[in-house]
PDB file of N, CA and C in Angstrom:
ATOM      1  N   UNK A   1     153.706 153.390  82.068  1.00  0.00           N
ATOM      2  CA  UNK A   1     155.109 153.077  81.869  1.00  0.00           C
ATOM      3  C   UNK A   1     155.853 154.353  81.504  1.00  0.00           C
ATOM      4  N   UNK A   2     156.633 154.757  82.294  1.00  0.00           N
ATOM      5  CA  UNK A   2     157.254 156.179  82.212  1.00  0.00           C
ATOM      6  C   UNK A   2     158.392 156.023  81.766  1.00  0.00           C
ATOM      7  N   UNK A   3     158.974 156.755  80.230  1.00  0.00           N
ATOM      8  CA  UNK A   3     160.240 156.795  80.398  1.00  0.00           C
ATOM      9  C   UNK A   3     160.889 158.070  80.807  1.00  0.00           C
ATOM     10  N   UNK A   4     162.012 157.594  81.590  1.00  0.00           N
ATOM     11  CA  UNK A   4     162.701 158.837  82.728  1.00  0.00           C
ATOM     12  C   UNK A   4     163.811 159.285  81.123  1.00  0.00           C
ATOM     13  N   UNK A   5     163.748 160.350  80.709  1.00  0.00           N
ATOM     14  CA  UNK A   5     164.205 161.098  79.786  1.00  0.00           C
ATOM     15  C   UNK A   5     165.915 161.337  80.782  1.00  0.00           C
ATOM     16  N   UNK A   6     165.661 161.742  82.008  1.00  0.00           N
ATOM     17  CA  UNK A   6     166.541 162.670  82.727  1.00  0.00           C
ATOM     18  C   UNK A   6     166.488 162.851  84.050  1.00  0.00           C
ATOM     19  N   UNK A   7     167.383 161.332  84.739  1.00  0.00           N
ATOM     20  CA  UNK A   7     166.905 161.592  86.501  1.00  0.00           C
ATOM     21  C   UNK A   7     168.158 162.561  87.120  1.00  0.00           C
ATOM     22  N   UNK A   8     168.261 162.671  88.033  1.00  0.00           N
ATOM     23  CA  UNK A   8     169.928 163.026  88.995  1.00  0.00           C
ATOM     24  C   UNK A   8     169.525 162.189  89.762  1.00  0.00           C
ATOM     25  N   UNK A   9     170.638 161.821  90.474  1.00  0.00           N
ATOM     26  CA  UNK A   9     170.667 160.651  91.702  1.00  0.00           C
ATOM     27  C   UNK A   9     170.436 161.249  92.742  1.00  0.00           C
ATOM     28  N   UNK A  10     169.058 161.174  93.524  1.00  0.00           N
ATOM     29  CA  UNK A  10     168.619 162.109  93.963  1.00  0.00           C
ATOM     30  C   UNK A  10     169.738 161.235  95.676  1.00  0.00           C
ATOM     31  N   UNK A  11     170.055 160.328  95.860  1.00  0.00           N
ATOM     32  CA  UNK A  11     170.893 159.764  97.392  1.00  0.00           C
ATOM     33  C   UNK A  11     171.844 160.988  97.596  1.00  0.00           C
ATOM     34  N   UNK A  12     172.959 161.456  96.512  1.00  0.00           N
ATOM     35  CA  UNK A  12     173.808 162.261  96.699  1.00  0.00           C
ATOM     36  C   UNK A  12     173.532 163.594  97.138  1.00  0.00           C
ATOM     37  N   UNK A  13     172.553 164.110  98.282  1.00  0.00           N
ATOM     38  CA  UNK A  13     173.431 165.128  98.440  1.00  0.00           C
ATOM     39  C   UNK A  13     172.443 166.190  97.761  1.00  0.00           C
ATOM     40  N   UNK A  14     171.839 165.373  96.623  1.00  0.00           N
ATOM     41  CA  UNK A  14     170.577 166.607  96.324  1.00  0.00           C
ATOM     42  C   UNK A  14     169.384 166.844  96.821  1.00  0.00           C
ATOM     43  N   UNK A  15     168.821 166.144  97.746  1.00  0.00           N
ATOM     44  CA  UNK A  15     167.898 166.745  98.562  1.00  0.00           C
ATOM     45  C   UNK A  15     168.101 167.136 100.085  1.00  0.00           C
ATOM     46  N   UNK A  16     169.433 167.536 100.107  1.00  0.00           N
ATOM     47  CA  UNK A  16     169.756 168.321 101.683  1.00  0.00           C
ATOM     48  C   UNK A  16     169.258 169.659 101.249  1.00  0.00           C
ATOM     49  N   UNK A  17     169.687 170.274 102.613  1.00  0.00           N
ATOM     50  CA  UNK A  17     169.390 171.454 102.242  1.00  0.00           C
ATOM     51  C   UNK A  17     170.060 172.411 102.391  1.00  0.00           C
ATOM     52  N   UNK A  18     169.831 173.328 101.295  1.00  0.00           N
ATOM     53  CA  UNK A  18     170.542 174.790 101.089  1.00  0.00           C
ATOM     54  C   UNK A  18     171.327 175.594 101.968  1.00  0.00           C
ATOM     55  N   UNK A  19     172.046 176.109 101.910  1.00  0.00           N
ATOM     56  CA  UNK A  19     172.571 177.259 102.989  1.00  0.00           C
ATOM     57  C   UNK A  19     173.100 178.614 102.296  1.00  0.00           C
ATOM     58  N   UNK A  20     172.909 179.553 102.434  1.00  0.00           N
ATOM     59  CA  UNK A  20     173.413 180.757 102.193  1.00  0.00           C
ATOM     60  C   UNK A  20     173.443 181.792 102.944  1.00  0.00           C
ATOM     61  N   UNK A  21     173.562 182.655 103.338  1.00  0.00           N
ATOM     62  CA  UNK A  21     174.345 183.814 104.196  1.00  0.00           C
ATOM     63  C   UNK A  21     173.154 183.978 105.439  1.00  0.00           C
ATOM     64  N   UNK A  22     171.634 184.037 105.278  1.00  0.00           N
ATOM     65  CA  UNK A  22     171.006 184.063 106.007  1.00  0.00           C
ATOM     66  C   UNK A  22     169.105 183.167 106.193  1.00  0.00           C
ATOM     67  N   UNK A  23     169.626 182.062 105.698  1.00  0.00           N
ATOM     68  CA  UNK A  23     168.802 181.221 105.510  1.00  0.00           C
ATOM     69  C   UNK A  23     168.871 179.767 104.964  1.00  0.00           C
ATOM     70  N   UNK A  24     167.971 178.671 105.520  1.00  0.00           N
ATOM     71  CA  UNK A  24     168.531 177.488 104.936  1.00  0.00           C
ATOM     72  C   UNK A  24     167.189 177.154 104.398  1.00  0.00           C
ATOM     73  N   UNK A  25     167.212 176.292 103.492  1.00  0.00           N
ATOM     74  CA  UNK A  25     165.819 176.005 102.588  1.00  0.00           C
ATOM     75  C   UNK A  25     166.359 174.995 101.477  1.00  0.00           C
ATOM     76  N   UNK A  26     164.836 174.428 101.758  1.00  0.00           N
ATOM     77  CA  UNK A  26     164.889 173.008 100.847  1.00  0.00           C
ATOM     78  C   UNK A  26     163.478 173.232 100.059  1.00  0.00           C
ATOM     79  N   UNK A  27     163.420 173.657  98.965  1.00  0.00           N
ATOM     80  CA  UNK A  27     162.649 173.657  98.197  1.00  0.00           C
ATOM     81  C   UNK A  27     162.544 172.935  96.770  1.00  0.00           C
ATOM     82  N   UNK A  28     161.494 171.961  96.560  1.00  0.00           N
ATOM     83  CA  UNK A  28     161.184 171.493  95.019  1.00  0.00           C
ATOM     84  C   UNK A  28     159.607 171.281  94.885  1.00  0.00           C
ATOM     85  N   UNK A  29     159.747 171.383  93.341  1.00  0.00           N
ATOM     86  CA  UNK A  29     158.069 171.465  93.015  1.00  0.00           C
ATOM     87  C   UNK A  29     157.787 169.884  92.231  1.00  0.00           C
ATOM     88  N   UNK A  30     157.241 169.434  92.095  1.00  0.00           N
ATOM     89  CA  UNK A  30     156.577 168.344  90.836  1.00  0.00           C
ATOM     90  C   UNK A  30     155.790 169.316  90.137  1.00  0.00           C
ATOM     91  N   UNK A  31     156.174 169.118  88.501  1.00  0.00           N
ATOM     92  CA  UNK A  31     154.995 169.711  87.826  1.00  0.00           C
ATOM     93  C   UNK A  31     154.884 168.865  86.977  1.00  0.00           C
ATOM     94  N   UNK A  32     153.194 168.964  86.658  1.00  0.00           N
ATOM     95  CA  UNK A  32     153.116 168.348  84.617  1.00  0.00           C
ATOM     96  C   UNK A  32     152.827 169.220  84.110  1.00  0.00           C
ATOM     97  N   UNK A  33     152.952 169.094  82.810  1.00  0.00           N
ATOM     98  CA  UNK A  33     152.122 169.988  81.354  1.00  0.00           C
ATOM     99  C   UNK A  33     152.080 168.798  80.391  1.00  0.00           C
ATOM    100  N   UNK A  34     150.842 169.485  80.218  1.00  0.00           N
ATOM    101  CA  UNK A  34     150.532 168.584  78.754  1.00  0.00           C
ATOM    102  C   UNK A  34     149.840 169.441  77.513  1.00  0.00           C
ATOM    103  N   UNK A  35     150.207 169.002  76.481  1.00  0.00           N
ATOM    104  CA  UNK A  35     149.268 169.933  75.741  1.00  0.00           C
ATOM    105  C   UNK A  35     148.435 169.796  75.560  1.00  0.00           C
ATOM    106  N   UNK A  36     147.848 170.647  74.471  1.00  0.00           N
ATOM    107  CA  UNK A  36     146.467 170.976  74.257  1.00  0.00           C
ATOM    108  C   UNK A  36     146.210 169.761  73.847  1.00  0.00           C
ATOM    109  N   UNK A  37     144.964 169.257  74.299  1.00  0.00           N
ATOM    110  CA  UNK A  37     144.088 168.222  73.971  1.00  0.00           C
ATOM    111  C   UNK A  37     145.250 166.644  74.332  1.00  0.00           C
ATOM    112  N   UNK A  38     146.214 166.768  74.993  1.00  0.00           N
ATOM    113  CA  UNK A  38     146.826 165.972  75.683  1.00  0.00           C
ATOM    114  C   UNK A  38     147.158 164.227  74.354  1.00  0.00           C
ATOM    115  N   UNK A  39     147.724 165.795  72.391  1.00  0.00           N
ATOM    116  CA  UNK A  39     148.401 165.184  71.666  1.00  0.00           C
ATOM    117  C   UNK A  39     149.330 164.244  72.064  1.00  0.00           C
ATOM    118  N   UNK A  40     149.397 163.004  71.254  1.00  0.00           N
ATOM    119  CA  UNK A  40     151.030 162.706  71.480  1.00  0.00           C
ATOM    120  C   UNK A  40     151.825 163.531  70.468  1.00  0.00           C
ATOM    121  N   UNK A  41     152.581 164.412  70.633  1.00  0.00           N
ATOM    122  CA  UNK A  41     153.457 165.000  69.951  1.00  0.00           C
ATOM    123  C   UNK A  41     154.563 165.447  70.176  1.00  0.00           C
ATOM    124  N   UNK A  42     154.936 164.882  71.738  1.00  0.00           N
ATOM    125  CA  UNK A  42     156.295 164.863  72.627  1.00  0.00           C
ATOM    126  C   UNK A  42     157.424 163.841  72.133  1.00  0.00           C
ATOM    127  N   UNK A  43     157.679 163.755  70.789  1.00  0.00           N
ATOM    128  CA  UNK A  43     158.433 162.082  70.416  1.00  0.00           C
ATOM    129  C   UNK A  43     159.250 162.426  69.367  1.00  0.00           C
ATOM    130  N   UNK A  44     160.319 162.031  69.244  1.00  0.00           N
ATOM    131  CA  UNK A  44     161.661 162.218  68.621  1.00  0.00           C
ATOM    132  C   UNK A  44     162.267 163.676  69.055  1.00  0.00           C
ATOM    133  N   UNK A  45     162.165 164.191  67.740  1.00  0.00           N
ATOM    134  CA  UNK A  45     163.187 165.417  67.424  1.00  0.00           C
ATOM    135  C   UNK A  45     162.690 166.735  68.491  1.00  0.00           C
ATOM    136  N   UNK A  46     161.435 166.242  68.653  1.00  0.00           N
ATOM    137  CA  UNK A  46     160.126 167.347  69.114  1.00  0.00           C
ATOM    138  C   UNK A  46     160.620 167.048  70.936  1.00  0.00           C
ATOM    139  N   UNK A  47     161.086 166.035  71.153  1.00  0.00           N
ATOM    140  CA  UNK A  47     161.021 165.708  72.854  1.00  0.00           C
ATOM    141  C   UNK A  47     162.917 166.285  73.243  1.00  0.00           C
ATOM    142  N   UNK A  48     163.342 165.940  72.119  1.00  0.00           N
ATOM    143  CA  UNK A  48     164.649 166.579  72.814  1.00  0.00           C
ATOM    144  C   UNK A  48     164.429 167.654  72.897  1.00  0.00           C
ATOM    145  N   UNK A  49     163.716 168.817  72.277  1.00  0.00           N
ATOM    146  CA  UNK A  49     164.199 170.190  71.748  1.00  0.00           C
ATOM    147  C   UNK A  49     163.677 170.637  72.782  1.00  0.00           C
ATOM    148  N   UNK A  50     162.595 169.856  73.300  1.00  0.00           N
ATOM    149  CA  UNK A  50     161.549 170.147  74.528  1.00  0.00           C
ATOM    150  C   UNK A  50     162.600 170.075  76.332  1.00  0.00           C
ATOM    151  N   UNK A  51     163.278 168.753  76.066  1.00  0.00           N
ATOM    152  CA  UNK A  51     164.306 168.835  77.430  1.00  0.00           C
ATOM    153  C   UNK A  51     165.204 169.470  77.089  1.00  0.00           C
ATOM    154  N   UNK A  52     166.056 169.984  76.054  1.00  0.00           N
ATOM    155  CA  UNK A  52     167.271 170.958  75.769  1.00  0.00           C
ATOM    156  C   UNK A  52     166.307 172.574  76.457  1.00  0.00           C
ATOM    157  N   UNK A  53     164.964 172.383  75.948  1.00  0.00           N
ATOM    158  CA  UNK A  53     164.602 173.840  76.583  1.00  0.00           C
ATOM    159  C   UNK A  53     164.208 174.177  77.976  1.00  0.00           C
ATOM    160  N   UNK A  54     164.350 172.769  78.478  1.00  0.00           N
ATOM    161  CA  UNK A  54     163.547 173.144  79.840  1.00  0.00           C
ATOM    162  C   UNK A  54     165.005 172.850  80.500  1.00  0.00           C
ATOM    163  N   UNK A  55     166.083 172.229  80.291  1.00  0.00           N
ATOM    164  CA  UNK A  55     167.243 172.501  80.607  1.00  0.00           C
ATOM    165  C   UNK A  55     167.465 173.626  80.715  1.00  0.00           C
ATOM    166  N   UNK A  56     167.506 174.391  79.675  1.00  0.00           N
ATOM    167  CA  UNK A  56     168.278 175.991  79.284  1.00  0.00           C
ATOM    168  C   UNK A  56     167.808 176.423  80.710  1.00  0.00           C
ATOM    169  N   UNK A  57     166.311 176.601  80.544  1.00  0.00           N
ATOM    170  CA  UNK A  57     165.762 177.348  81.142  1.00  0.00           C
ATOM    171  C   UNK A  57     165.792 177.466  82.605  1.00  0.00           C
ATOM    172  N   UNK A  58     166.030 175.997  83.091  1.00  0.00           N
ATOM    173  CA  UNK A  58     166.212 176.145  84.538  1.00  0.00           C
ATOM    174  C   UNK A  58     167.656 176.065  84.542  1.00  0.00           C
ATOM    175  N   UNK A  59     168.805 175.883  83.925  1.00  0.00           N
ATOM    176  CA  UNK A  59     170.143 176.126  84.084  1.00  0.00           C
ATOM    177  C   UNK A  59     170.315 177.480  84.429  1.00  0.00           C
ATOM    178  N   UNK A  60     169.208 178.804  83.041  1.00  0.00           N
ATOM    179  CA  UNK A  60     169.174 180.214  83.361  1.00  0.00           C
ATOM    180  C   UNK A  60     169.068 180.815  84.839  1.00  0.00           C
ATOM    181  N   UNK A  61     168.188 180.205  85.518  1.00  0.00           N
ATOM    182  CA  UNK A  61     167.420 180.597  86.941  1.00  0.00           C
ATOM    183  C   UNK A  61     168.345 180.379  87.745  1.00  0.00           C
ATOM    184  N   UNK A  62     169.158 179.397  87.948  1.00  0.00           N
ATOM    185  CA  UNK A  62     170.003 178.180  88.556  1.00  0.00           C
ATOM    186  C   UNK A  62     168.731 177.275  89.470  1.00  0.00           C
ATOM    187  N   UNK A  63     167.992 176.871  88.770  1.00  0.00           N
ATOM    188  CA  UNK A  63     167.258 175.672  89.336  1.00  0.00           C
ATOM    189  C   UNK A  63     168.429 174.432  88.839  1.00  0.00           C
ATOM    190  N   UNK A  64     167.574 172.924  89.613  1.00  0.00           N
ATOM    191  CA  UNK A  64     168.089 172.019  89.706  1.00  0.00           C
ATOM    192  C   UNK A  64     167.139 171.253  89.285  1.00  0.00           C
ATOM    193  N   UNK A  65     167.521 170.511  88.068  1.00  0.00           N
ATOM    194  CA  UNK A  65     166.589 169.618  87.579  1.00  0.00           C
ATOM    195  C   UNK A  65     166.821 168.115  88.088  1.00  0.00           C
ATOM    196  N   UNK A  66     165.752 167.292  89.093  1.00  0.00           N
ATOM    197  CA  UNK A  66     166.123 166.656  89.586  1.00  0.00           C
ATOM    198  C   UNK A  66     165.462 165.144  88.776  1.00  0.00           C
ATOM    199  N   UNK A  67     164.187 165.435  88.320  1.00  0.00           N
ATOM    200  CA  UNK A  67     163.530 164.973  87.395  1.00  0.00           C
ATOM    201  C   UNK A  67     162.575 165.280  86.526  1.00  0.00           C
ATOM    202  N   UNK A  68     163.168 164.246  85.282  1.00  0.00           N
ATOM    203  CA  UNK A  68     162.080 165.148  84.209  1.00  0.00           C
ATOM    204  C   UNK A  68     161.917 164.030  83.673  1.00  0.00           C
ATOM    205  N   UNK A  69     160.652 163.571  83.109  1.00  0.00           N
ATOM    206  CA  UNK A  69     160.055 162.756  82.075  1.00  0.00           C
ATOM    207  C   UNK A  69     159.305 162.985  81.312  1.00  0.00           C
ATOM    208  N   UNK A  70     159.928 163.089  79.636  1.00  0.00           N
ATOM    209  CA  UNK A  70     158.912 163.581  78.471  1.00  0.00           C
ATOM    210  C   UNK A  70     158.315 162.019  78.266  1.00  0.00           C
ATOM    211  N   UNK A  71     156.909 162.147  78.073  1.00  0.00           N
ATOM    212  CA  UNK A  71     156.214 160.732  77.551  1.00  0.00           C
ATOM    213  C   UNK A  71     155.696 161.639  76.278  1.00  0.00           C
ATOM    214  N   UNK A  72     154.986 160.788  75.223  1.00  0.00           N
ATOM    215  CA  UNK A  72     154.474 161.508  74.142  1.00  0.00           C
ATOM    216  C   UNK A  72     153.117 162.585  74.432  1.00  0.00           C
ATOM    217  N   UNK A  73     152.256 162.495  75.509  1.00  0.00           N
ATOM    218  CA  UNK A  73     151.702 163.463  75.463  1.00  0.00           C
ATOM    219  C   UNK A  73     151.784 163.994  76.933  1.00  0.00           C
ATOM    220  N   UNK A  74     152.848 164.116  77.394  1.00  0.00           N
ATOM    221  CA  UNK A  74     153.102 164.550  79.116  1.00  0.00           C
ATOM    222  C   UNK A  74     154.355 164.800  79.253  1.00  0.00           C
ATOM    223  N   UNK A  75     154.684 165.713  80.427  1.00  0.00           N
ATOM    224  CA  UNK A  75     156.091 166.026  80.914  1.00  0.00           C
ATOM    225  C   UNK A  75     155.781 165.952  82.390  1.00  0.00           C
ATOM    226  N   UNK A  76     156.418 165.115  82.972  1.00  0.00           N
ATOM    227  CA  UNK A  76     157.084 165.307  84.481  1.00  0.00           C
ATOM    228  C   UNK A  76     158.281 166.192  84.884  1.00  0.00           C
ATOM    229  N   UNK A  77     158.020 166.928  86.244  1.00  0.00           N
ATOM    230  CA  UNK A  77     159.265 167.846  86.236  1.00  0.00           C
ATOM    231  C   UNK A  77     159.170 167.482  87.789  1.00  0.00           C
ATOM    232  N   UNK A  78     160.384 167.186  88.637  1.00  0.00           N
ATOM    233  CA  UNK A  78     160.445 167.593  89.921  1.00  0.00           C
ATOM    234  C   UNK A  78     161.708 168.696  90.008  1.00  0.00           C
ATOM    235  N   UNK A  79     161.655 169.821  90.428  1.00  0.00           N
ATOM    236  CA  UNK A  79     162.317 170.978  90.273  1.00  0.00           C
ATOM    237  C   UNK A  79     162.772 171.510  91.267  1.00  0.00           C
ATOM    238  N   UNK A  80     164.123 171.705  91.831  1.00  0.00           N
ATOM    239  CA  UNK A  80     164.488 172.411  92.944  1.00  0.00           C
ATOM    240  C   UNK A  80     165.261 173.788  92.697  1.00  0.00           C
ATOM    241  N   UNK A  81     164.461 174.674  93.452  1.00  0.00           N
ATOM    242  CA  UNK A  81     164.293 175.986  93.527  1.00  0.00           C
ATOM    243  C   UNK A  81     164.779 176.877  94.371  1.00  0.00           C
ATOM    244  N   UNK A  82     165.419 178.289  94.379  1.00  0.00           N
ATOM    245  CA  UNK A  82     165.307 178.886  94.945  1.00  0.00           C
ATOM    246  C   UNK A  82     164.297 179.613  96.405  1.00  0.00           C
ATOM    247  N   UNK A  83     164.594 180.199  97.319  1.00  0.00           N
ATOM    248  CA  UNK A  83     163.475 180.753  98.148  1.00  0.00           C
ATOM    249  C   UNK A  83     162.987 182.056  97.381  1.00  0.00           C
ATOM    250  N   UNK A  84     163.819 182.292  96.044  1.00  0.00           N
ATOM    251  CA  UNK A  84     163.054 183.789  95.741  1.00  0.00           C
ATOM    252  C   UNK A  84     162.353 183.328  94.917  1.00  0.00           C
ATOM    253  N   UNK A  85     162.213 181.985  94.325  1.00  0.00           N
ATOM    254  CA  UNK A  85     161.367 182.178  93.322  1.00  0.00           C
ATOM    255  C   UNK A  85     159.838 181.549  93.525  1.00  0.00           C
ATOM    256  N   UNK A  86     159.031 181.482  93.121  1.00  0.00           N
ATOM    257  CA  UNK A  86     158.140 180.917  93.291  1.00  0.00           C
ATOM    258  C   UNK A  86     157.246 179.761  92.393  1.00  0.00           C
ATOM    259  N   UNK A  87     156.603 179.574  92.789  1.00  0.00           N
ATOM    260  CA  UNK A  87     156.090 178.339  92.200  1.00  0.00           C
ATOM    261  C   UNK A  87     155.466 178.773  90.680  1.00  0.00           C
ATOM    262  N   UNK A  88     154.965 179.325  90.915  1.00  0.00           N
ATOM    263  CA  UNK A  88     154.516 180.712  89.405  1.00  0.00           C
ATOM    264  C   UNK A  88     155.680 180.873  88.970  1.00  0.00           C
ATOM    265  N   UNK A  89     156.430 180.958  89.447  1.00  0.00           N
ATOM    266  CA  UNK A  89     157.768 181.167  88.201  1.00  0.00           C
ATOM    267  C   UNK A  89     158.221 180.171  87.603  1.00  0.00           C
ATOM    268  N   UNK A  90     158.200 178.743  88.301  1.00  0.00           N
ATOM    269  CA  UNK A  90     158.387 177.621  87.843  1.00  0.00           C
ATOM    270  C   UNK A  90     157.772 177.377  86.713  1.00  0.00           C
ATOM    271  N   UNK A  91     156.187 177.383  86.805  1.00  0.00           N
ATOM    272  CA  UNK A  91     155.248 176.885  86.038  1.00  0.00           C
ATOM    273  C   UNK A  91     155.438 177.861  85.123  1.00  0.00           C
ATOM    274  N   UNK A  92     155.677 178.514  85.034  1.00  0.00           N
ATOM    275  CA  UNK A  92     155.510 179.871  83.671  1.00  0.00           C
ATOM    276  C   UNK A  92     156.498 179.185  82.461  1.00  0.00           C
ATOM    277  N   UNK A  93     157.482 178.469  82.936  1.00  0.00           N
ATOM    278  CA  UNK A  93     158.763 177.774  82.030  1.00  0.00           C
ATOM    279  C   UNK A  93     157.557 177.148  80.826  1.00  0.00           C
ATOM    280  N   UNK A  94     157.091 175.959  81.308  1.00  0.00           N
ATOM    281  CA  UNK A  94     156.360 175.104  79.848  1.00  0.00           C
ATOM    282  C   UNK A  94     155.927 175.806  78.851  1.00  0.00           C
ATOM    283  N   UNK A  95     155.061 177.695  79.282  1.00  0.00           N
ATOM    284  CA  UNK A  95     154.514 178.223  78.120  1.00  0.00           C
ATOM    285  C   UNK A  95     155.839 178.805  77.719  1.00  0.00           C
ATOM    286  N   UNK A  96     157.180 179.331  78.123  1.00  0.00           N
ATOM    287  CA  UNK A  96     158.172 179.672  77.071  1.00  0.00           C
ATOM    288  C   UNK A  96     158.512 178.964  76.371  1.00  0.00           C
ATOM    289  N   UNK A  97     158.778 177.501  76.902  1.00  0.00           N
ATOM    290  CA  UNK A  97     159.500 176.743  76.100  1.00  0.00           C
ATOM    291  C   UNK A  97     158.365 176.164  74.596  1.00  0.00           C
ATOM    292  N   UNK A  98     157.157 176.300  75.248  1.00  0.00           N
ATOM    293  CA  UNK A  98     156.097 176.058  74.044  1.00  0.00           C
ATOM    294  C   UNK A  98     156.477 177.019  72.909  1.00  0.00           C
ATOM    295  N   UNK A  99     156.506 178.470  73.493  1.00  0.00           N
ATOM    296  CA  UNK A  99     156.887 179.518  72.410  1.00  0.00           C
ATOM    297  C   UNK A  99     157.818 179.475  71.484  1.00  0.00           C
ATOM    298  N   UNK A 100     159.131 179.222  72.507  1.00  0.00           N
ATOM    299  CA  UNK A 100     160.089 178.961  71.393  1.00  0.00           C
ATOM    300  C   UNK A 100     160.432 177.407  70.593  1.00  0.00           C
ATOM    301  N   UNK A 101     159.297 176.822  71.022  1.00  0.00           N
ATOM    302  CA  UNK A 101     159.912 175.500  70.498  1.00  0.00           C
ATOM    303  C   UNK A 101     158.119 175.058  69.315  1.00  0.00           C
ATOM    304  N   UNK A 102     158.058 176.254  68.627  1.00  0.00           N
ATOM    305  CA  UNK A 102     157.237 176.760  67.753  1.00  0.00           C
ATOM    306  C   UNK A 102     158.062 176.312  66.645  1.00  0.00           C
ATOM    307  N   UNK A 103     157.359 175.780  65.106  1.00  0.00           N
ATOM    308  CA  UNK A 103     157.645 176.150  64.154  1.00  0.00           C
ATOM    309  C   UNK A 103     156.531 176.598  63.398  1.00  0.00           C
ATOM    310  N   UNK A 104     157.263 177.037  61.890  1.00  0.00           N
ATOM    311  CA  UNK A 104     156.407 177.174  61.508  1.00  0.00           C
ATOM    312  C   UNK A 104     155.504 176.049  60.766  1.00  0.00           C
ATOM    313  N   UNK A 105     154.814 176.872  59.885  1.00  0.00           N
ATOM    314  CA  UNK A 105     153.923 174.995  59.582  1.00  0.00           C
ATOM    315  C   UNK A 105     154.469 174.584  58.100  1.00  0.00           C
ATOM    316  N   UNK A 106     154.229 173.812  57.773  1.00  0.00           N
ATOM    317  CA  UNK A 106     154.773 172.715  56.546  1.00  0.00           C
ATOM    318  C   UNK A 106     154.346 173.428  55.784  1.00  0.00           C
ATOM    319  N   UNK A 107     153.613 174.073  55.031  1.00  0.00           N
ATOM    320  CA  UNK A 107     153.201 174.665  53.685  1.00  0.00           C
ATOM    321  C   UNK A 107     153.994 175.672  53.580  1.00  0.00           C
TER     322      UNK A 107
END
């Protein structure tokens, strides 16, 4: 039972394809991450801070977040991309956003 955190309506218009000065391209990825030992620890305060970062992050690139679903121990991403970037660049996002979405510990 998945809850969709964050769809776009994918009918409109977002899965045509691209055009720019010398090339047309339709590119998106599906990714998961999960953490270590596949915790639930994706829930409340911890799951927004998690889609506010994977927002940022593909807003930074100008990706298109078409879907994303935080569950407590999983993230769904379907991601539309650039032709310069690559799929490795995609996937590299979950370990930043892990980094910065670090605290420190309770003691």
């Amino acid at each position: 039972m998945d809850k969709i955190v964050y769809a776009n309506d994918m009918e409109n218009d977002t899965l045509s394809y691209r055009r720019d000065e010398h090339q047309v391209h339709l590119i998106g990825y599906p990714l998961g991450w999960i953490p270590k030992r596949r915790k639930a620890v994706l829930t409340g305060a911890v799951a927004d801070e998690c889609r506010q970062l994977i927002e940022q992050k593909a807003q930074g690139k100008g990706w298109t977040i078409l879907q994303l679903a935080i569950q407590p121990d999983h993230v769904h991403r379907f991601i539309r991309v650039w032709p310069t970037d690559s799929a490795a660049d995609v996937v590299k996002v979950a370990p930043a956003v892990r980094r910065q979405g670090r605290r420190p510990p309770p003691w």
